[in-house]
C-alpha atoms as a PDB file:
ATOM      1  CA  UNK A   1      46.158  -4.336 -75.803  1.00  0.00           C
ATOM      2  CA  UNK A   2      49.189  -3.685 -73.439  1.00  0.00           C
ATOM      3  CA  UNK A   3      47.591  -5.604 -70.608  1.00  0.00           C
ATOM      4  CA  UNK A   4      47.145  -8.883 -72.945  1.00  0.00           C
ATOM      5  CA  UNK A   5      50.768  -8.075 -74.376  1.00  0.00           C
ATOM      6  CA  UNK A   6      51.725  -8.411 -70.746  1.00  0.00           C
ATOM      7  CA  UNK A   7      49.881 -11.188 -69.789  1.00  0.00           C
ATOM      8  CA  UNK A   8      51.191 -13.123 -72.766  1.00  0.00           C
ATOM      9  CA  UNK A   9      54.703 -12.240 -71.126  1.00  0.00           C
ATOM     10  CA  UNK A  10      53.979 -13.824 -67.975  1.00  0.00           C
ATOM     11  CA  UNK A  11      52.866 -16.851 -69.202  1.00  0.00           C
ATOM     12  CA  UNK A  12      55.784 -17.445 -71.506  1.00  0.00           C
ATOM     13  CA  UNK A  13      57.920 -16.690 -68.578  1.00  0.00           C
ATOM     14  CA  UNK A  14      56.174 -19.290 -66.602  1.00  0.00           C
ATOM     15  CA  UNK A  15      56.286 -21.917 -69.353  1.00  0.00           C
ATOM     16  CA  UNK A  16      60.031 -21.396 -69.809  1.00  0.00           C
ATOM     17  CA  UNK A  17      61.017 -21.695 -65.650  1.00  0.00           C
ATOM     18  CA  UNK A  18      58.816 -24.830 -65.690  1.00  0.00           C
ATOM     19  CA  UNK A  19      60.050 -26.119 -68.422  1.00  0.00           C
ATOM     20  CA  UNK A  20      63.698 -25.622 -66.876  1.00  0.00           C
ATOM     21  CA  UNK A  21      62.663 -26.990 -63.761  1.00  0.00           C
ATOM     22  CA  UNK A  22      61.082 -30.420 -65.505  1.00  0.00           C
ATOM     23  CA  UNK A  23      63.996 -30.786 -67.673  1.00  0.00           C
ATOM     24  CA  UNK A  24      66.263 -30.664 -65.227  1.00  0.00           C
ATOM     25  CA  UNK A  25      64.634 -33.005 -62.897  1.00  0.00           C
ATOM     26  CA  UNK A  26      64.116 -35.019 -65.956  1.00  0.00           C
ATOM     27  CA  UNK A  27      68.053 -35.652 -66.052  1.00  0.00           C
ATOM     28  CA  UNK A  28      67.778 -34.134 -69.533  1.00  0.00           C
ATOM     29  CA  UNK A  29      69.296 -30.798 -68.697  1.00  0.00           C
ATOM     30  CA  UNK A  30      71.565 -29.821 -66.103  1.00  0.00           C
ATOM     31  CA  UNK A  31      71.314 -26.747 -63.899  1.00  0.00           C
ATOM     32  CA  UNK A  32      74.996 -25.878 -64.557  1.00  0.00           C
ATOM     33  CA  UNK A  33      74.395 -26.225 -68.703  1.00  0.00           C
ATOM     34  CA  UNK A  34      73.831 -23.346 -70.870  1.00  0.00           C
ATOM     35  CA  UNK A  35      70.503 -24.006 -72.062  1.00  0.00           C
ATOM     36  CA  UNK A  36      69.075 -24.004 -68.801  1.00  0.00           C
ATOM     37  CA  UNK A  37      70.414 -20.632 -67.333  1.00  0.00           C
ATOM     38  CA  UNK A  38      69.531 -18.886 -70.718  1.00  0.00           C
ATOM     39  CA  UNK A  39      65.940 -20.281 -69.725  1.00  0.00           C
ATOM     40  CA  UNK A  40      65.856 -19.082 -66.394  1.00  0.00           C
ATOM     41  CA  UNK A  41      67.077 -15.632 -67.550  1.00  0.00           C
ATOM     42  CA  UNK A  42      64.389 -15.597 -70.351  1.00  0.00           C
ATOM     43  CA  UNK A  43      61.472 -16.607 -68.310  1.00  0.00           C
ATOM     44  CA  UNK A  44      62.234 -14.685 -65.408  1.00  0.00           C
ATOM     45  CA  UNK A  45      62.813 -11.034 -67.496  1.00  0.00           C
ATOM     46  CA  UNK A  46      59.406 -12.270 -68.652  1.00  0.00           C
ATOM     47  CA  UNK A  47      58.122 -12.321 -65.487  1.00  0.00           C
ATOM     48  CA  UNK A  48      59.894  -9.215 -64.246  1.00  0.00           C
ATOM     49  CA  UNK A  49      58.052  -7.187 -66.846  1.00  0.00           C
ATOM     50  CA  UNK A  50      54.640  -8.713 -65.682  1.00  0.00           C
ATOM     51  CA  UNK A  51      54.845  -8.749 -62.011  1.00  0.00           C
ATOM     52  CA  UNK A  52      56.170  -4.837 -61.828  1.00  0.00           C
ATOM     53  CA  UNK A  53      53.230  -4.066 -64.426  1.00  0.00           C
ATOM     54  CA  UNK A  54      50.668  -5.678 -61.945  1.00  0.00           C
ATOM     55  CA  UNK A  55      52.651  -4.460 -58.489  1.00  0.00           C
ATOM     56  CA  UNK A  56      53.525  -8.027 -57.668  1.00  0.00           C
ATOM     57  CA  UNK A  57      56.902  -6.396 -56.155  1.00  0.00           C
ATOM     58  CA  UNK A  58      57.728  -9.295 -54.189  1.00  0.00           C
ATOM     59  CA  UNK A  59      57.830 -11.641 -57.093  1.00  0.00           C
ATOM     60  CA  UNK A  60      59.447  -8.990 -58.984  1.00  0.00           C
ATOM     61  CA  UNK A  61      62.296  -8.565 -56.732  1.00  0.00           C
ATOM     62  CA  UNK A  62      62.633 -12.454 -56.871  1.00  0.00           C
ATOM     63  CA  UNK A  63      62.821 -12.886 -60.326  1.00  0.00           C
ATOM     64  CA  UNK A  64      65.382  -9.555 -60.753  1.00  0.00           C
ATOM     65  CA  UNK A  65      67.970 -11.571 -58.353  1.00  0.00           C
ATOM     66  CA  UNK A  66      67.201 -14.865 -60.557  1.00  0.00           C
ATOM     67  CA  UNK A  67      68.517 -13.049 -63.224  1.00  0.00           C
ATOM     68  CA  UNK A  68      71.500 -12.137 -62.300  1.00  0.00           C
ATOM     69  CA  UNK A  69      72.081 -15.754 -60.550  1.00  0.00           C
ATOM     70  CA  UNK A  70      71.418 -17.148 -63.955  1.00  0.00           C
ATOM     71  CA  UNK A  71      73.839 -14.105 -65.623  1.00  0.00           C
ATOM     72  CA  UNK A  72      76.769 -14.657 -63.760  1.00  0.00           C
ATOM     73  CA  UNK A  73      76.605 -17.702 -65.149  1.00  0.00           C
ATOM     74  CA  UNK A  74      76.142 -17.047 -69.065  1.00  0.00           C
ATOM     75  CA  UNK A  75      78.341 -13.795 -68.608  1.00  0.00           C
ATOM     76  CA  UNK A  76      81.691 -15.455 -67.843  1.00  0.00           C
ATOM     77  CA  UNK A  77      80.935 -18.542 -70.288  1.00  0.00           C
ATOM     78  CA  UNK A  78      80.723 -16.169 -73.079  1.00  0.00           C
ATOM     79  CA  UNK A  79      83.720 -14.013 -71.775  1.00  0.00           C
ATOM     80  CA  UNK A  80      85.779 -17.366 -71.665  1.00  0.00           C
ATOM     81  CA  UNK A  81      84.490 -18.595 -74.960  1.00  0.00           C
ATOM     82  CA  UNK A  82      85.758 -15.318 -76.844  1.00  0.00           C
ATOM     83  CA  UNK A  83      82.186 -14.292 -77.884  1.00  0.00           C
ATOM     84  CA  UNK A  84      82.790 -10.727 -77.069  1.00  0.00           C
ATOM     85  CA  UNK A  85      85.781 -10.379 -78.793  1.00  0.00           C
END
């Protein structure tokens, strides 16, 4: 059951960086917007879980640092936008 759990994880990861990447090649999204870093983050902590899980370390480390690419980002927005006050 855990190994389906995680394999469910890595392809909802996948869906959501693709569907980043075609939305923003689309011209529908743009890479600085919101919705598009909060998919990034999403998919790739997806990933993260399923590539350490299988020892995919490489792609692991990858999709750690897209994280916090894609949180430094969202982190200040919110900051600036008084959602953690």
């Amino acid at each position: 059951m855990m190994s389906i759990t995680i394999d469910v994880l890595g392809w909802i990861g996948s869906f959501l960086l693709i569907l980043a990447y075609y939305q923003n090649s689309k011209g529908k999204i743009t890479a600085q917007s919101t919705i598009y870093q909060v998919l990034n983050v999403v998919g790739s902590l997806c990933l993260i879980v399923n590539t350490l899980y299988y020892g995919a370390y490489p792609s692991g480390v990858v999709n750690i640092i897209w994280v916090f690419i894609g949180l430094q980002y969202l982190v200040p927005w919110e900051q600036s936008n008084g959602w953690f006050e």
